[in-house]
C-alpha atoms as a PDB file:
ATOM      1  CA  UNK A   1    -155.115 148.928   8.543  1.00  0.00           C
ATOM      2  CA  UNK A   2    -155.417 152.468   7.233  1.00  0.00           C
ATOM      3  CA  UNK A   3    -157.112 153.288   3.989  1.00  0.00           C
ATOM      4  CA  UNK A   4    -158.207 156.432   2.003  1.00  0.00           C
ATOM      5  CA  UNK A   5    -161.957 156.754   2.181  1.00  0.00           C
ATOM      6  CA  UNK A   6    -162.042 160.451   0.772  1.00  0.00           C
ATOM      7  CA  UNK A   7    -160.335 163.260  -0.357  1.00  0.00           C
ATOM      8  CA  UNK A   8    -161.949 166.886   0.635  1.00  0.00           C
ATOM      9  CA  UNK A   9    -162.350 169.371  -2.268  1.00  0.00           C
ATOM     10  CA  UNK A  10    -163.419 172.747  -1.936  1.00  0.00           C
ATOM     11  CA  UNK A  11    -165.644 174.610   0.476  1.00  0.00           C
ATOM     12  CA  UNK A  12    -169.331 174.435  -0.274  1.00  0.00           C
ATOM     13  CA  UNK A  13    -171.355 177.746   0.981  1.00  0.00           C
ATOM     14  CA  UNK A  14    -170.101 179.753   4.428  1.00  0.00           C
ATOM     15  CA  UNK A  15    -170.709 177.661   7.236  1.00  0.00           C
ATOM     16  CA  UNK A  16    -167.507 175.439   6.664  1.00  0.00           C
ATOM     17  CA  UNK A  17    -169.286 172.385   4.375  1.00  0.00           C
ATOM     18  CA  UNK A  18    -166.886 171.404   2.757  1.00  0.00           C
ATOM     19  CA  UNK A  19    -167.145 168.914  -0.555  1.00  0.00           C
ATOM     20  CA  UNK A  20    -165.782 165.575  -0.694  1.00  0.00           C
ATOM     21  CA  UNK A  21    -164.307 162.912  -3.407  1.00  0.00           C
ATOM     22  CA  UNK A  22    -165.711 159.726  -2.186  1.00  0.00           C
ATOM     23  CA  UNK A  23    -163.006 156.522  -2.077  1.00  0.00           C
ATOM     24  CA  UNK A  24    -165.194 154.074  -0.528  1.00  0.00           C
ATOM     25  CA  UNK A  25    -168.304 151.832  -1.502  1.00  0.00           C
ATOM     26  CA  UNK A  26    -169.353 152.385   1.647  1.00  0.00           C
ATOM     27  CA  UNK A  27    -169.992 156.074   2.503  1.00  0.00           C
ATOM     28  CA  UNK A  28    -173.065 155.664   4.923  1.00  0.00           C
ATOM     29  CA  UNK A  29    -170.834 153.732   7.336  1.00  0.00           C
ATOM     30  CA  UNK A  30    -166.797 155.464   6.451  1.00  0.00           C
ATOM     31  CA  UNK A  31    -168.267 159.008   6.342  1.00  0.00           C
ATOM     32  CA  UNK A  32    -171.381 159.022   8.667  1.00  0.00           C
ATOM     33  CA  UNK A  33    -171.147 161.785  11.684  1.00  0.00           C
ATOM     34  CA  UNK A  34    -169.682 161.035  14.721  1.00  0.00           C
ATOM     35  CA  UNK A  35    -166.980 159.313  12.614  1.00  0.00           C
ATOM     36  CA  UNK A  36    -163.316 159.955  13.268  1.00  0.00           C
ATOM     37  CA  UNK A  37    -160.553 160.090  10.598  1.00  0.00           C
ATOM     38  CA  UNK A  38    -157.112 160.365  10.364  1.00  0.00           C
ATOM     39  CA  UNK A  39    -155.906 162.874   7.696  1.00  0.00           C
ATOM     40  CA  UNK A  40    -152.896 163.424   5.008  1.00  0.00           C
ATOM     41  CA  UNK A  41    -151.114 165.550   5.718  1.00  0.00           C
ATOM     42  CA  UNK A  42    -151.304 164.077   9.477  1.00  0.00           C
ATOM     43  CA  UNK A  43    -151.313 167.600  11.017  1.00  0.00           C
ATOM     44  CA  UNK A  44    -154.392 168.955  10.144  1.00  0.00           C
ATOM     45  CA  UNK A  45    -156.030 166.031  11.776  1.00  0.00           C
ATOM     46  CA  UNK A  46    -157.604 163.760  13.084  1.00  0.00           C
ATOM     47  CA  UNK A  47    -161.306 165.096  11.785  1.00  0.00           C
ATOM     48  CA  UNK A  48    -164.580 164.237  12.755  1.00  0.00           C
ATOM     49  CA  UNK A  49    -167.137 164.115  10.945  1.00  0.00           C
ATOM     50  CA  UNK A  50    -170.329 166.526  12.324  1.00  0.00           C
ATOM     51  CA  UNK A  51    -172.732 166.502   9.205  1.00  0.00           C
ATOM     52  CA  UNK A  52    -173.774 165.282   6.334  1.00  0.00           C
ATOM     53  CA  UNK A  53    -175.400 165.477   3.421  1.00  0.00           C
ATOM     54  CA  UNK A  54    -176.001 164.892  -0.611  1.00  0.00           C
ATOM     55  CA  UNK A  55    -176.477 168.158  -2.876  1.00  0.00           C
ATOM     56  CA  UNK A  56    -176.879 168.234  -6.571  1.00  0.00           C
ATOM     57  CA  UNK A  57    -175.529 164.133  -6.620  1.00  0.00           C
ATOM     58  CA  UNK A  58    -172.040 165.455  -4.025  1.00  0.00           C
ATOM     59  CA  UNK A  59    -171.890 164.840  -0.401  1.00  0.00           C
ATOM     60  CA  UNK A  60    -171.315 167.533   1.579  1.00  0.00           C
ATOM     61  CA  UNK A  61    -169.363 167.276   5.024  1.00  0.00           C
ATOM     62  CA  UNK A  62    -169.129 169.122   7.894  1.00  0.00           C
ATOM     63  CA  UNK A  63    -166.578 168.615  10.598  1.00  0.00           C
ATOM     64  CA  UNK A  64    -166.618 169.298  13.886  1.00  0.00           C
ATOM     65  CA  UNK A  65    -164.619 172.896  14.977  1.00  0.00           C
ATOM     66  CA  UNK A  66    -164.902 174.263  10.974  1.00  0.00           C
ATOM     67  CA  UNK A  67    -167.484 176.903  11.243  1.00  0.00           C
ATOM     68  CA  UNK A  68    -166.906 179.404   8.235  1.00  0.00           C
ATOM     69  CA  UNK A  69    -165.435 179.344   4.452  1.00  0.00           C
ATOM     70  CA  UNK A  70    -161.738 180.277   5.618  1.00  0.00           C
ATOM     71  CA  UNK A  71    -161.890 177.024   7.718  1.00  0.00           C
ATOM     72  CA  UNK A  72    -163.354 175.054   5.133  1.00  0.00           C
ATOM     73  CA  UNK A  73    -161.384 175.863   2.297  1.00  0.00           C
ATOM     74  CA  UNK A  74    -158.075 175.129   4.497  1.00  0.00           C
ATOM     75  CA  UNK A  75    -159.075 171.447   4.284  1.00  0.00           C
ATOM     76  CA  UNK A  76    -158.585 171.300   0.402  1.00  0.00           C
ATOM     77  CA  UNK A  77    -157.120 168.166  -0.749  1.00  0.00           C
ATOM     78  CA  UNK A  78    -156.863 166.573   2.607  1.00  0.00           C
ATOM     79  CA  UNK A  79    -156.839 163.069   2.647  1.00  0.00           C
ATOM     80  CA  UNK A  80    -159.593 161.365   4.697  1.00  0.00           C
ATOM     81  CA  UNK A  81    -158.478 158.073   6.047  1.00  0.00           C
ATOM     82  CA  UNK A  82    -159.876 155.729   8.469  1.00  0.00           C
ATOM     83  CA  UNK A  83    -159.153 152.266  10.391  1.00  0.00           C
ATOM     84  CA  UNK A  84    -160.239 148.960   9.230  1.00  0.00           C
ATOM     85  CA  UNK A  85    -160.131 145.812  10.089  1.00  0.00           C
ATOM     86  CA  UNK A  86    -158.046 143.790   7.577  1.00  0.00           C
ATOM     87  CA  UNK A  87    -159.949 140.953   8.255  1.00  0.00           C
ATOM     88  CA  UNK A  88    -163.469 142.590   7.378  1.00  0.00           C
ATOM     89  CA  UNK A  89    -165.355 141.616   4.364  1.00  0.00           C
ATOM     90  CA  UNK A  90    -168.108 143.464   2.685  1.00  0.00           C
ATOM     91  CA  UNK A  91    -171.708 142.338   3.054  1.00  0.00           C
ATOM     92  CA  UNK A  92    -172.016 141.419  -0.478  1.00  0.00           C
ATOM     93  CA  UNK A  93    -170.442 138.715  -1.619  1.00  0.00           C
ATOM     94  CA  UNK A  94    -169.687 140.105  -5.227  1.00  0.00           C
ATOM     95  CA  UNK A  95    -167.951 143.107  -3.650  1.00  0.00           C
ATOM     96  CA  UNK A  96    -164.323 143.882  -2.527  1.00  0.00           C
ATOM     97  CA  UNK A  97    -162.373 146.600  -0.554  1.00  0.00           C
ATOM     98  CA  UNK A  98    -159.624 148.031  -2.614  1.00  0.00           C
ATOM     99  CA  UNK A  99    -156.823 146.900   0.038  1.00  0.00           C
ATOM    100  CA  UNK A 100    -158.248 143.352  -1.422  1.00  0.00           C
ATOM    101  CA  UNK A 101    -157.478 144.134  -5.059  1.00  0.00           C
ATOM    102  CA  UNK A 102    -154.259 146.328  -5.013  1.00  0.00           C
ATOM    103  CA  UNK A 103    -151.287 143.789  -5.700  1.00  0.00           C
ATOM    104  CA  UNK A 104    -153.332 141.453  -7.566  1.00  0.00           C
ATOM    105  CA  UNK A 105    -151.767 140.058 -11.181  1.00  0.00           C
ATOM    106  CA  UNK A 106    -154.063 140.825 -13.934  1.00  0.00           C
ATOM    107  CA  UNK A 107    -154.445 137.753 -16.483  1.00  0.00           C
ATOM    108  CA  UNK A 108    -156.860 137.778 -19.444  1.00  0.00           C
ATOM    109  CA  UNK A 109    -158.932 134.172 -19.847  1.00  0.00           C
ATOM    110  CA  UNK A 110    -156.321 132.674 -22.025  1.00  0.00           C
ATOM    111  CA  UNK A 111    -154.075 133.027 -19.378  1.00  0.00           C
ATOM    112  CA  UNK A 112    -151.865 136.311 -21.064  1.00  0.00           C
ATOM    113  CA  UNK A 113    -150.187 138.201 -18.244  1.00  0.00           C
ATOM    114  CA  UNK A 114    -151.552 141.815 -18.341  1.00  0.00           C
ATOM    115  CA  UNK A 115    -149.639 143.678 -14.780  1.00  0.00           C
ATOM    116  CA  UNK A 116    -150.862 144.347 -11.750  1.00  0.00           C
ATOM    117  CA  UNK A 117    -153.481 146.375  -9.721  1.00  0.00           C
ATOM    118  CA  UNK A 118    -151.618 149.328  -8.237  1.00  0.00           C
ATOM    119  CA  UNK A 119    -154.957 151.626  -7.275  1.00  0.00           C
ATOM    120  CA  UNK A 120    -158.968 151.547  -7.676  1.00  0.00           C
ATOM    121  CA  UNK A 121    -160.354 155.007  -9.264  1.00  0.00           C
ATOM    122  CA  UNK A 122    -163.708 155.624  -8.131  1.00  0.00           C
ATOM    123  CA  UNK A 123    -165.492 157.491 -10.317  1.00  0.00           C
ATOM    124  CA  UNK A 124    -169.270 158.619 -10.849  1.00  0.00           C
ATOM    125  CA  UNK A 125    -169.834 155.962 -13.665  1.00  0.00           C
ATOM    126  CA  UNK A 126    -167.889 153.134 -12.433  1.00  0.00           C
ATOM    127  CA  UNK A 127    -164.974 152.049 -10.639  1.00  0.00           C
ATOM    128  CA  UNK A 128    -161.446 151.451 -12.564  1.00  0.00           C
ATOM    129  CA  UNK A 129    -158.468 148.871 -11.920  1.00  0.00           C
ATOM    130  CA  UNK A 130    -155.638 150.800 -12.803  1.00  0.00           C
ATOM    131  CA  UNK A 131    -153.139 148.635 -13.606  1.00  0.00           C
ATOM    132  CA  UNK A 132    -149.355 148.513 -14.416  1.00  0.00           C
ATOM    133  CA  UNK A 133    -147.748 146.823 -17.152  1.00  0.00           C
ATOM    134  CA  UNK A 134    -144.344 145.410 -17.367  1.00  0.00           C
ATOM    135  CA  UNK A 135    -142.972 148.268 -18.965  1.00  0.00           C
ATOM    136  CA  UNK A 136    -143.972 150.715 -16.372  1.00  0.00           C
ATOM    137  CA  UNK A 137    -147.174 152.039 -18.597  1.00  0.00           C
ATOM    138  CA  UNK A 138    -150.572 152.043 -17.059  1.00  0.00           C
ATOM    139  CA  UNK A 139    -153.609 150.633 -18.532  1.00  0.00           C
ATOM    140  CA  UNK A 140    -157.123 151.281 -16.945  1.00  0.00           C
ATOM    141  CA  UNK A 141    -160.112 148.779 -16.920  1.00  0.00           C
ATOM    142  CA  UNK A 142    -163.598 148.829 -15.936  1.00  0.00           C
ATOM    143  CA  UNK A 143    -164.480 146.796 -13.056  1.00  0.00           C
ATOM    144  CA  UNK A 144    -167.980 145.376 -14.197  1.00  0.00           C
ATOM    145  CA  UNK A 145    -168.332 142.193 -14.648  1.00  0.00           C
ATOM    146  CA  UNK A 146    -168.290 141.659 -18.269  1.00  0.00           C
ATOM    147  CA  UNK A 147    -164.718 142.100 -18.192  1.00  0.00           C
ATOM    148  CA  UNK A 148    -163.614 141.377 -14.801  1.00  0.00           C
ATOM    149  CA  UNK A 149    -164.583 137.738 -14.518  1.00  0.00           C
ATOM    150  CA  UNK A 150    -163.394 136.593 -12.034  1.00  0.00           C
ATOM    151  CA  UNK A 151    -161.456 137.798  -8.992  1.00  0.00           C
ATOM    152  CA  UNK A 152    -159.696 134.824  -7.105  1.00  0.00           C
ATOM    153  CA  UNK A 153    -157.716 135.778  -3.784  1.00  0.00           C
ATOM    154  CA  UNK A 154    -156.515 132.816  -2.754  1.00  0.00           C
ATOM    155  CA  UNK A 155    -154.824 132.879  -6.044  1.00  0.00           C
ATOM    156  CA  UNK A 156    -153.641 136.686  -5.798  1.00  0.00           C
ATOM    157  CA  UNK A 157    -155.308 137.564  -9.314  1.00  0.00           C
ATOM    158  CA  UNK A 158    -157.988 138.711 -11.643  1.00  0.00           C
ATOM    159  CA  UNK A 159    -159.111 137.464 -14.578  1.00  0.00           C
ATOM    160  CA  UNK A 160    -160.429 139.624 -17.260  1.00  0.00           C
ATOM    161  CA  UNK A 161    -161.975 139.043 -20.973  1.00  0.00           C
ATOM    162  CA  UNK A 162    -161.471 143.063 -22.118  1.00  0.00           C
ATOM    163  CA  UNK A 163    -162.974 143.665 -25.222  1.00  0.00           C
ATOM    164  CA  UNK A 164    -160.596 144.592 -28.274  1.00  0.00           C
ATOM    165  CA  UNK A 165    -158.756 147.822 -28.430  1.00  0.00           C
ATOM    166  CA  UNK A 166    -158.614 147.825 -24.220  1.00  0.00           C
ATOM    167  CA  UNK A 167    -155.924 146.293 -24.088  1.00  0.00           C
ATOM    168  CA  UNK A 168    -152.881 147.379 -27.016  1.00  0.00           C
ATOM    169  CA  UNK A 169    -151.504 144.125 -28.075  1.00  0.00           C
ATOM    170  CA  UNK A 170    -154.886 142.328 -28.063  1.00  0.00           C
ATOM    171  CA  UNK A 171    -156.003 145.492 -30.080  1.00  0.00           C
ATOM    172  CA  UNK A 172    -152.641 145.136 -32.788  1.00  0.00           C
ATOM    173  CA  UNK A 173    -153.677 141.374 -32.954  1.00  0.00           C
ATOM    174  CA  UNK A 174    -157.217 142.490 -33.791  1.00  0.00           C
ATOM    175  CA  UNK A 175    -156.042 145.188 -36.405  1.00  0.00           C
ATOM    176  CA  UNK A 176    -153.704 142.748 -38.108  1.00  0.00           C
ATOM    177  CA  UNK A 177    -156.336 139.888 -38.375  1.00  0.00           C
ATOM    178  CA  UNK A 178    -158.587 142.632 -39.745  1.00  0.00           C
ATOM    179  CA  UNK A 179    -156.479 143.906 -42.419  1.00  0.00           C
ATOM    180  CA  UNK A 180    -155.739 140.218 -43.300  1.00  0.00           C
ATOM    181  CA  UNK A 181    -159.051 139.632 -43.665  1.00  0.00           C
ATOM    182  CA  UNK A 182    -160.034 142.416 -45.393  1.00  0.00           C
ATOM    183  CA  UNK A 183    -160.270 141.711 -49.655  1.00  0.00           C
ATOM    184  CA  UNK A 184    -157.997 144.073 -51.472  1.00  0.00           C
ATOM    185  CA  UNK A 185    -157.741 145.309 -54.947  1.00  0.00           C
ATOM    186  CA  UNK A 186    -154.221 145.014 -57.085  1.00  0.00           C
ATOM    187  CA  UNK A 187    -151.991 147.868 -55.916  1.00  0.00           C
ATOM    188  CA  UNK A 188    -154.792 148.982 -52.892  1.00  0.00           C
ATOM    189  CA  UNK A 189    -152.968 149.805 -49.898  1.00  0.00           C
ATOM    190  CA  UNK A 190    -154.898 148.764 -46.796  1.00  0.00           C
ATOM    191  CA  UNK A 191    -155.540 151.227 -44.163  1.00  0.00           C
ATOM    192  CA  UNK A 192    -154.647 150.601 -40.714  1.00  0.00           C
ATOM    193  CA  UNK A 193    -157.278 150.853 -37.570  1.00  0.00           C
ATOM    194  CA  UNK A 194    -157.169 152.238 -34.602  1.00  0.00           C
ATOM    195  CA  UNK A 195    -157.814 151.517 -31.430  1.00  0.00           C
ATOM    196  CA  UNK A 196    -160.138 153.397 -28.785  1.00  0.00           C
ATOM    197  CA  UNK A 197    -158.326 154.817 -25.772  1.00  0.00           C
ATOM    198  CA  UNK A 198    -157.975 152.186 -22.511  1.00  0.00           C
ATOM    199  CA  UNK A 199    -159.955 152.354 -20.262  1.00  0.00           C
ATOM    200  CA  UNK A 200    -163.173 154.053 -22.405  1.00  0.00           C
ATOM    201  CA  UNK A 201    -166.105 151.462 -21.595  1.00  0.00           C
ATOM    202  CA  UNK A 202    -169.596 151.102 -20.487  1.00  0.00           C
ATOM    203  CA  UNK A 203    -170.031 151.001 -16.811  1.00  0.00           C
ATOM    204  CA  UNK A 204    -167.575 149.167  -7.609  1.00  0.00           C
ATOM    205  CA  UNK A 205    -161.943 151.732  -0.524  1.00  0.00           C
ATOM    206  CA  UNK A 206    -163.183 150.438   1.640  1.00  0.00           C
END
């Protein structure tokens, strides 16, 4: 099986390092030298990887036959991708590859059907399920465990208690049992809240 591991971004000094945006929880082992990827577009590979290295919290790559800046900055936006075993399971118990979680149905813990995973973004914070609703809209959610509770994949799903305003009709049922709620005085219109954008919460490939 093929998955994206990394995506190159621009060229880092003049002797063809090149930055990268990591897709994998496991860079030491997908990105170490010596390592051999395929690319996308498929031309400009395969790659391998000669050196490597963190600066200022970004790992820097080197591959083997890029040598200068020109080189290195023809490599933008390449896709890295490598081969894995579909059957391979991360050490950890509590972690997953993303070609584990894409497909899976999204359910809250009262059983409300939410979509389904259709990419992991991995970002410097934390990782996000971004996940597709049944009217083609996207809705993104943190994958820590306070709201990802469970991920079952015998069962194909994942199970998620998001806090109000993550997910739109949990956060209109939240407004309207506010404004309910809330005392009012003869001829007092209530105002309405609003909800904070998807996705914006506290803080895992291949």
């Amino acid at each position: 099986m093929q998955l994206v591991v990394a995506r190159i971004g621009r060229a880092h000094g003049i002797k063809g390092e090149v930055t990268v945006d990591v897709r994998t929880d496991e860079p030491e082992q997908r990105l170490a030298p010596g390592a051999v990827l395929a690319t996308d577009p498929a031309g400009i590979g395969p790659l391998t990887i000669e050196t490597g290295r963190v600066h200022s919290g970004r790992l820097l790559l080197r591959f083997a036959g890029v040598r200068d800046r020109t080189g290195a900055e023809a490599l933008r936006n390449t896709l890295l991708i490598a081969e894995v075993d579909p059957e391979e399971q991360p050490d950890d118990p509590d972690e997953y590859y993303d070609h584990q979680l894409i497909d899976l149905d999204v359910v809250t813990v009262d059983g409300a059907e939410v979509g389904r995973i259709t990419e992991i973004s991995h970002l410097a914070s934390q990782d996000l399920l971004i996940v597709e609703r049944e009217d083609g809209s996207e809705t993104m959610i943190p994958f820590v465990e306070e709201i990802v509770v469970e991920i079952d994949l015998e069962e194909q799903r994942a199970v998620i208690d998001p806090p109000p305003g993550l997910i739109d009709d949990r956060a209109e049922i939240a407004s309207a049992r506010d404004a309910d709620s809330s005392p009012r005085h003869p001829g007092e219109e209530s105002e309405g809240s609003h909800s904070s954008d998807t996705g914006r919460a506290p803080e895992g490939d291949v």
